[in-house]
PDB file of N, CA and C in Angstrom:
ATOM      1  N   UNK A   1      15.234  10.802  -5.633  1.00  0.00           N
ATOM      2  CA  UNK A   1      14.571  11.913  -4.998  1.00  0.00           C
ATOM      3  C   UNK A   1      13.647  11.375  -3.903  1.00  0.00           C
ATOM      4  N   UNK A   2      13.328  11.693  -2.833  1.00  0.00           N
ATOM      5  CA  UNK A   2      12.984  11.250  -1.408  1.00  0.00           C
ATOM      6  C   UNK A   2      11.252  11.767  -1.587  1.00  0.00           C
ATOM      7  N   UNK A   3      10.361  11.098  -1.148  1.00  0.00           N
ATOM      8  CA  UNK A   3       9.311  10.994  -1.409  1.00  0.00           C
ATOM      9  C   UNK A   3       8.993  12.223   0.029  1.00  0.00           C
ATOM     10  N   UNK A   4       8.019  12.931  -0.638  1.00  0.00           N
ATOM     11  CA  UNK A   4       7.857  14.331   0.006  1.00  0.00           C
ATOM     12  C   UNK A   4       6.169  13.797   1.272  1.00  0.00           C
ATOM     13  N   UNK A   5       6.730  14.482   2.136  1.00  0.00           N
ATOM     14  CA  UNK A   5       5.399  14.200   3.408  1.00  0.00           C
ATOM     15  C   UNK A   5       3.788  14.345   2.379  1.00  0.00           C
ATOM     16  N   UNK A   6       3.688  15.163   1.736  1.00  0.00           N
ATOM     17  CA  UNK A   6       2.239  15.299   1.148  1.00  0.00           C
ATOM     18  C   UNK A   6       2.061  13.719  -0.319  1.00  0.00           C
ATOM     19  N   UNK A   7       2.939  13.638  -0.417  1.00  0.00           N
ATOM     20  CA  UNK A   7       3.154  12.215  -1.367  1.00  0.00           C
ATOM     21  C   UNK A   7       2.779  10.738  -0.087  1.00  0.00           C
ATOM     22  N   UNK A   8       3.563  11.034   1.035  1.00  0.00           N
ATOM     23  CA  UNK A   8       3.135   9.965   1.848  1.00  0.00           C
ATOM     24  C   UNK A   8       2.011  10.055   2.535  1.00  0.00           C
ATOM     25  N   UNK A   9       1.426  11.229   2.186  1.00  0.00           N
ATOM     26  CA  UNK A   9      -0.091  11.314   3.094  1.00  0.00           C
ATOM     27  C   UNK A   9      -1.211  10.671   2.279  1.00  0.00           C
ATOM     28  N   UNK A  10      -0.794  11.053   0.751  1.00  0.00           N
ATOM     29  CA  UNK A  10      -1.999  10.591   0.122  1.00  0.00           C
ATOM     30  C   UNK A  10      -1.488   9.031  -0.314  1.00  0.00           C
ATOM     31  N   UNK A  11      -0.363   8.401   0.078  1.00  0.00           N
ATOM     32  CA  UNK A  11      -0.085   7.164  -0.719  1.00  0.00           C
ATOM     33  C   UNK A  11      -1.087   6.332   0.400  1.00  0.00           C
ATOM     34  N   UNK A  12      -0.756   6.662   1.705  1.00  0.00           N
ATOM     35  CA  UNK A  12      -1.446   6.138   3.154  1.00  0.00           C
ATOM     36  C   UNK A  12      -2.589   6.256   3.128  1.00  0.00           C
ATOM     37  N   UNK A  13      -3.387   7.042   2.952  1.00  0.00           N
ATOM     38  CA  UNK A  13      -4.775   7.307   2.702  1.00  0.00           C
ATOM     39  C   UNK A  13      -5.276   6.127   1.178  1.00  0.00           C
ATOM     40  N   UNK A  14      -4.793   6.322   0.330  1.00  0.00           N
ATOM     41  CA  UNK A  14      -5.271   5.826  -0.499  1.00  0.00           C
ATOM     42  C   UNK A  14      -5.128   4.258  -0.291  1.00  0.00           C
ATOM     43  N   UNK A  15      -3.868   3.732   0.631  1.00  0.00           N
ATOM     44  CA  UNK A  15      -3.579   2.458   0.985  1.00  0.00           C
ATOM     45  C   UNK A  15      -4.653   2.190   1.929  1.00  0.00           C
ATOM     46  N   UNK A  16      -5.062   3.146   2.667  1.00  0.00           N
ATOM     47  CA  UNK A  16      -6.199   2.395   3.731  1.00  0.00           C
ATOM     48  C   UNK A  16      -7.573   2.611   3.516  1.00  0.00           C
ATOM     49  N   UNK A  17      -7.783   3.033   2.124  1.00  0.00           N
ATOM     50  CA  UNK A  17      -9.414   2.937   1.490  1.00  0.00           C
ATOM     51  C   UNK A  17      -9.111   2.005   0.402  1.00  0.00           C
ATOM     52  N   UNK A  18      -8.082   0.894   0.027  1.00  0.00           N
ATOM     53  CA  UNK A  18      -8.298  -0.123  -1.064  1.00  0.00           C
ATOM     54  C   UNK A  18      -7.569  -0.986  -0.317  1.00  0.00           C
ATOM     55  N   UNK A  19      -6.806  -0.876   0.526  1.00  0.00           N
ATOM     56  CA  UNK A  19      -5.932  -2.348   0.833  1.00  0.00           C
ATOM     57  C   UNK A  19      -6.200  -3.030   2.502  1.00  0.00           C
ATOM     58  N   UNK A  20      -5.863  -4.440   2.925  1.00  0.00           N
ATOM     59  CA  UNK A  20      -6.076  -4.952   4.096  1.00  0.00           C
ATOM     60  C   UNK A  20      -4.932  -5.544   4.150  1.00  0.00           C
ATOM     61  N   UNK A  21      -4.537  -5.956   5.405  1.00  0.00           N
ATOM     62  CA  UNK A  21      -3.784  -7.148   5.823  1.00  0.00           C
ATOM     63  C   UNK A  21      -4.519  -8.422   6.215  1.00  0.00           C
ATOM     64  N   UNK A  22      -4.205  -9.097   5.265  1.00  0.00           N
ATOM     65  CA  UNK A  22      -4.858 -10.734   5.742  1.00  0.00           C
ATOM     66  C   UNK A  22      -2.835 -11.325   6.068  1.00  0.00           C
ATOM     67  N   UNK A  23      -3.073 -11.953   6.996  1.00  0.00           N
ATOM     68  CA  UNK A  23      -1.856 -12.773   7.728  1.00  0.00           C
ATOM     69  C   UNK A  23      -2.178 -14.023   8.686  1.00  0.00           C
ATOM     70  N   UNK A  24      -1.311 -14.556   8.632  1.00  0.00           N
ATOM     71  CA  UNK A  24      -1.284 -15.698   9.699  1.00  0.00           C
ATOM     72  C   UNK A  24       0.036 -15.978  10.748  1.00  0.00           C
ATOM     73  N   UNK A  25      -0.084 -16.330  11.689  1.00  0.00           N
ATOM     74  CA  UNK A  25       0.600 -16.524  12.457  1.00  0.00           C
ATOM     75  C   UNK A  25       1.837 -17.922  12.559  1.00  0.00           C
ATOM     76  N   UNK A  26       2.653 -17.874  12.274  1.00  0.00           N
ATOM     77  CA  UNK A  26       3.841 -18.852  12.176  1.00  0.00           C
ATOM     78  C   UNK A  26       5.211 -18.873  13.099  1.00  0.00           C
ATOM     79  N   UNK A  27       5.548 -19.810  13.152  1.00  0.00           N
ATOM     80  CA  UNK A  27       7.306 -19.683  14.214  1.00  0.00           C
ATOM     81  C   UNK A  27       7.929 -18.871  13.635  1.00  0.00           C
ATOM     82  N   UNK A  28       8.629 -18.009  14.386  1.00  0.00           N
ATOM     83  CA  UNK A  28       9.623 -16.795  14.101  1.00  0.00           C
ATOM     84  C   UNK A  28      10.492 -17.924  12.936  1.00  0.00           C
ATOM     85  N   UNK A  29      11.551 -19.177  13.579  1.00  0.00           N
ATOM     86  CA  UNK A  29      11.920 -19.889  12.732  1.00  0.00           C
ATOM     87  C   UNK A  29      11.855 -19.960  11.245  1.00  0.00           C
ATOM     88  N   UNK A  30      10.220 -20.275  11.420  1.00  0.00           N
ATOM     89  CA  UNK A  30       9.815 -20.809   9.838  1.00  0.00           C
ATOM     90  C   UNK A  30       9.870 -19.358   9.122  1.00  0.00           C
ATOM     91  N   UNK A  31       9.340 -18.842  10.053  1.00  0.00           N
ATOM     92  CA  UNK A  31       9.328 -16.829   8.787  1.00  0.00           C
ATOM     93  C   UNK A  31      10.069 -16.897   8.581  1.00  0.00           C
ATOM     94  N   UNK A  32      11.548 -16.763   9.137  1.00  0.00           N
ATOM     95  CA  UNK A  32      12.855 -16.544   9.260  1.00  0.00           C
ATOM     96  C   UNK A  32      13.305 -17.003   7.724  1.00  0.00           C
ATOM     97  N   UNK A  33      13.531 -18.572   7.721  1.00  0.00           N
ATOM     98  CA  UNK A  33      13.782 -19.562   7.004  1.00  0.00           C
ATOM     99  C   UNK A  33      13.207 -19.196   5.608  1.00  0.00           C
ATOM    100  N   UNK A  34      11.786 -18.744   5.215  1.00  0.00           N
ATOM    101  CA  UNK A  34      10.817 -18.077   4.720  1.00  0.00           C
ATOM    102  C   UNK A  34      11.185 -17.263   3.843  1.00  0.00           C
ATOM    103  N   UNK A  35      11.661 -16.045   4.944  1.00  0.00           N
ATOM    104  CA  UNK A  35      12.286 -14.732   4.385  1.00  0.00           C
ATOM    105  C   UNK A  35      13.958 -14.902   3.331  1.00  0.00           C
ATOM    106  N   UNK A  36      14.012 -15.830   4.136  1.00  0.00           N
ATOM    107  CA  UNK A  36      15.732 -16.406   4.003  1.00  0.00           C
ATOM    108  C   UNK A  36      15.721 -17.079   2.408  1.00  0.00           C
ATOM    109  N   UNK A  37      14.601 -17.644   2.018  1.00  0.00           N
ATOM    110  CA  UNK A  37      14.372 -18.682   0.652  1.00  0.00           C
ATOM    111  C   UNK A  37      13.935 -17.726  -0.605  1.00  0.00           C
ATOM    112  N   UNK A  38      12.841 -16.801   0.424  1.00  0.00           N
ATOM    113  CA  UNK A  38      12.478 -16.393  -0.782  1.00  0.00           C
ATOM    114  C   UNK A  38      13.615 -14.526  -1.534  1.00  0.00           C
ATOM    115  N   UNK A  39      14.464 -14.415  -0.047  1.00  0.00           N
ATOM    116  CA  UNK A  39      15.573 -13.816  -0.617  1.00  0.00           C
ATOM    117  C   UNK A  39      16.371 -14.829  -1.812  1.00  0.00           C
ATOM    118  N   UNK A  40      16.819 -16.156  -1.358  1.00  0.00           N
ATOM    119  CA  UNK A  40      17.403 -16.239  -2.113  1.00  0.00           C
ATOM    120  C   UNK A  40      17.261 -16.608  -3.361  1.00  0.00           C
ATOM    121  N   UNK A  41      15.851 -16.663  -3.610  1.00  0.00           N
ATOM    122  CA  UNK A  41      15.383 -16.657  -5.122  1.00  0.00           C
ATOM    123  C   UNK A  41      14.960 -15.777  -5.845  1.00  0.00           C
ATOM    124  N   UNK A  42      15.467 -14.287  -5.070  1.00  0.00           N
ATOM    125  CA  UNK A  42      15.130 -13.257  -5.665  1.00  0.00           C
ATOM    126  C   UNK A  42      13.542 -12.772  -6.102  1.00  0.00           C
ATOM    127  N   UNK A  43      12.984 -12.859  -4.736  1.00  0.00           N
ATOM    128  CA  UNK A  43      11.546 -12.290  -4.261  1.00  0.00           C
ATOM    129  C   UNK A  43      11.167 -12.179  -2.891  1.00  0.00           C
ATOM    130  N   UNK A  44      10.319 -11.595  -2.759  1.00  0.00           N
ATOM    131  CA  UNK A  44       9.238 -11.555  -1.742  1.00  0.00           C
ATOM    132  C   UNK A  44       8.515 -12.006  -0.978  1.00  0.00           C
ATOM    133  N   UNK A  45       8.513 -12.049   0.122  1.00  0.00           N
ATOM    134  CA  UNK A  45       7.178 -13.034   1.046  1.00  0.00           C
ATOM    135  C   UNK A  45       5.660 -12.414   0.255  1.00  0.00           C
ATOM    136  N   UNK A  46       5.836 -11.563  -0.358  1.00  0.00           N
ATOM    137  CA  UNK A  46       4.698 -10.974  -0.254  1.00  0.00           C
ATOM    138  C   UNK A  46       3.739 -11.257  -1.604  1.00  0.00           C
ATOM    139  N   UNK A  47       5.050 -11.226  -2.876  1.00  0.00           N
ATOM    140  CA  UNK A  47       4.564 -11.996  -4.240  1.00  0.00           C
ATOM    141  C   UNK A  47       4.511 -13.287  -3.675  1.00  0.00           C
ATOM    142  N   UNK A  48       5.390 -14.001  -3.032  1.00  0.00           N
ATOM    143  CA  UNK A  48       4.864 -15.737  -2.610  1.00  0.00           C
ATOM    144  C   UNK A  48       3.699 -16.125  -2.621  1.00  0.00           C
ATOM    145  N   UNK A  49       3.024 -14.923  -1.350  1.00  0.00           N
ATOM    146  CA  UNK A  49       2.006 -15.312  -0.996  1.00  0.00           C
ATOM    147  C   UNK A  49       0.918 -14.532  -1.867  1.00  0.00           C
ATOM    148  N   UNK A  50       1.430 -13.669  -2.271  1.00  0.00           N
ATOM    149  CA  UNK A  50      -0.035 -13.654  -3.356  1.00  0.00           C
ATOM    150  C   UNK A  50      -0.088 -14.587  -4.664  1.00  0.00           C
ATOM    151  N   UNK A  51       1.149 -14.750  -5.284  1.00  0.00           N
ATOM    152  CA  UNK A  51       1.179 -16.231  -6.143  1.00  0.00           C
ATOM    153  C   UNK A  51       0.191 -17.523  -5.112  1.00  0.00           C
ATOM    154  N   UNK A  52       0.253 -17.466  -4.246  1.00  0.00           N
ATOM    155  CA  UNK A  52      -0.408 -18.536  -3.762  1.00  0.00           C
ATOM    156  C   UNK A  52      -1.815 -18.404  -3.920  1.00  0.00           C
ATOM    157  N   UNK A  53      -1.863 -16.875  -3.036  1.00  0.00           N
ATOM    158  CA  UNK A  53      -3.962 -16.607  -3.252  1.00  0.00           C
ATOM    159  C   UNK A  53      -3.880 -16.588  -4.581  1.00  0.00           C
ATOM    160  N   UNK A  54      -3.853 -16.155  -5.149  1.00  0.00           N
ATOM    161  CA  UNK A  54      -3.854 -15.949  -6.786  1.00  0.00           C
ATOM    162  C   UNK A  54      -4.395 -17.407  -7.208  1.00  0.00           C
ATOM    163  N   UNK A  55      -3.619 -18.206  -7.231  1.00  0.00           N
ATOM    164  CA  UNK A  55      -3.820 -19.841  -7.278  1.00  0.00           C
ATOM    165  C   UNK A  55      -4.878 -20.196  -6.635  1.00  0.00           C
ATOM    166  N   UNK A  56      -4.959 -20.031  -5.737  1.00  0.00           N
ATOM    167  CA  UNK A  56      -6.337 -20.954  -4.914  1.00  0.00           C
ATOM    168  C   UNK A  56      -7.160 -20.316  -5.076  1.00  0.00           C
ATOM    169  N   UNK A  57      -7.568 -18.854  -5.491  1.00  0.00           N
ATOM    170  CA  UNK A  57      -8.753 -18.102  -6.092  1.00  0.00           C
ATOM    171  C   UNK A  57      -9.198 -18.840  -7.605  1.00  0.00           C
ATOM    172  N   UNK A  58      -8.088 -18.785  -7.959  1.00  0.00           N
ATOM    173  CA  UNK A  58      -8.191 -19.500  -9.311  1.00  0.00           C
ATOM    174  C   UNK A  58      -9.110 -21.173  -9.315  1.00  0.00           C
ATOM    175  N   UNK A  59      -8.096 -22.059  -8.803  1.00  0.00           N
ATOM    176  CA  UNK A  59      -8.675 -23.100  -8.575  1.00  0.00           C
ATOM    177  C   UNK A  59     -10.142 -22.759  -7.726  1.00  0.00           C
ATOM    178  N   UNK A  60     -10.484 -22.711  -6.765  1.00  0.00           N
ATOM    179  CA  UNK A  60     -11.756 -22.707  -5.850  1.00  0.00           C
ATOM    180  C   UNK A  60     -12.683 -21.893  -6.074  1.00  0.00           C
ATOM    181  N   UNK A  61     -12.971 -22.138  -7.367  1.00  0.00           N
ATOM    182  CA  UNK A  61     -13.941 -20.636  -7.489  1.00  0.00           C
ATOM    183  C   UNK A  61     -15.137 -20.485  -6.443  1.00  0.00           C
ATOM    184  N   UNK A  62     -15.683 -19.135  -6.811  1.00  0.00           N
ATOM    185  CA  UNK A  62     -16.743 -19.468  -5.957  1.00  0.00           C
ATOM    186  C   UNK A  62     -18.126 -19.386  -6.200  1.00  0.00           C
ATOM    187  N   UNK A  63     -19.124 -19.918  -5.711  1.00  0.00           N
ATOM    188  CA  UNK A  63     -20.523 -21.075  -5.483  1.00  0.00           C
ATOM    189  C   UNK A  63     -21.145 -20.255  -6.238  1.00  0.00           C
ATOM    190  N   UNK A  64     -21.784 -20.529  -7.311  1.00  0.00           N
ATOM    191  CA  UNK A  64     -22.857 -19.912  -8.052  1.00  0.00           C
ATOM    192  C   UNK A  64     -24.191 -19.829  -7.073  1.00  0.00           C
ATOM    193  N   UNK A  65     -24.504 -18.577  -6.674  1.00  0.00           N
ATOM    194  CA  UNK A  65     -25.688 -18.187  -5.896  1.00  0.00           C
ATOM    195  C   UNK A  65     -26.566 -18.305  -6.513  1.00  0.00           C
ATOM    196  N   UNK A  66     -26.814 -18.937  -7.741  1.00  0.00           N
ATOM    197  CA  UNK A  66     -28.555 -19.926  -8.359  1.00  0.00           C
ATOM    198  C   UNK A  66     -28.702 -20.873  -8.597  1.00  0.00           C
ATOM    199  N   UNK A  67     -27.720 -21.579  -7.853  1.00  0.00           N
ATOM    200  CA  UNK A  67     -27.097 -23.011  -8.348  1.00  0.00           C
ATOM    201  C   UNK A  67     -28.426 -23.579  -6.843  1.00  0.00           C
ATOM    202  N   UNK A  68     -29.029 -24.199  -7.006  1.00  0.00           N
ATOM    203  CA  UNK A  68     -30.105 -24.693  -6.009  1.00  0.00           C
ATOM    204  C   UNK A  68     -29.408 -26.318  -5.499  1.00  0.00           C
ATOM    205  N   UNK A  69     -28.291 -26.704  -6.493  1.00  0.00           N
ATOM    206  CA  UNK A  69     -28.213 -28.359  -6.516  1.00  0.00           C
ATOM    207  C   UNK A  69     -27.138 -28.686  -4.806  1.00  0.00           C
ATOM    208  N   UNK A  70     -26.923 -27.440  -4.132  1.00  0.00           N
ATOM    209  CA  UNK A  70     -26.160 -27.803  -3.413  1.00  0.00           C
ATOM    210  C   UNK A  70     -26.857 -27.360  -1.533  1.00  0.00           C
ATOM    211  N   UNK A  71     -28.333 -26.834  -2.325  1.00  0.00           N
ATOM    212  CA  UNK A  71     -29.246 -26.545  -0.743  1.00  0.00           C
ATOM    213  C   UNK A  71     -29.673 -28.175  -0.281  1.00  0.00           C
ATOM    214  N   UNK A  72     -29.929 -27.990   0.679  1.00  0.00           N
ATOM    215  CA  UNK A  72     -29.997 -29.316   1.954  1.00  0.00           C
ATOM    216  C   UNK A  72     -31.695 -29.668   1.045  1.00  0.00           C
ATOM    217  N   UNK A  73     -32.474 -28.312   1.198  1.00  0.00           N
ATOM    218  CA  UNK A  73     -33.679 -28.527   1.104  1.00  0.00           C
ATOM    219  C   UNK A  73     -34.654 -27.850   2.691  1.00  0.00           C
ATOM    220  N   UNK A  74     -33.646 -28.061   3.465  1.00  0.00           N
ATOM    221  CA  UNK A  74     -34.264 -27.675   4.541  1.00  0.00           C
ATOM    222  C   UNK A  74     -34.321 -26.113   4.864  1.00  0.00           C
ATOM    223  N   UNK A  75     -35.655 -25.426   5.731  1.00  0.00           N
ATOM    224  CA  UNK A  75     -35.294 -24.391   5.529  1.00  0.00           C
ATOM    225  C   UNK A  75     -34.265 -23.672   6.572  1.00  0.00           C
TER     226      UNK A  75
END
């Protein structure tokens, strides 16, 4: 069943009060190649790359704001 204009108004709305595009810029090539790999393993550029943030959020946490051991000292 085909998703009705008042279904795509509020899916859009609701997509542009919780979601962003973070991207980077790469050779058409490499996307290409990219798109081409992660077809053939049966996924997404898009799980790729959030498996990736996912990971490096994980690993890199971030800086405890009472942690004093990492100020210069200077003001």
């Amino acid at each position: 069943m085909p998703v009705s204009d008042a279904q795509k108004r509020a899916r859009n709305k609701y997509d542009a009060q919780h979601y962003t595009v973070t991207g980077c810029k790469i050779r058409k090539e490499y996307a290409e190649a990219f798109r081409a790999r992660c077809e053939q393993y049966d996924t997404t550029p898009g799980a790729v790359l959030r498996a990736a943030l996912d990971a490096f959020m994980e690993t890199h946490p971030a800086p405890d704001p009472t942690d004093d051991s990492t100020s210069t000292g200077a003001p």
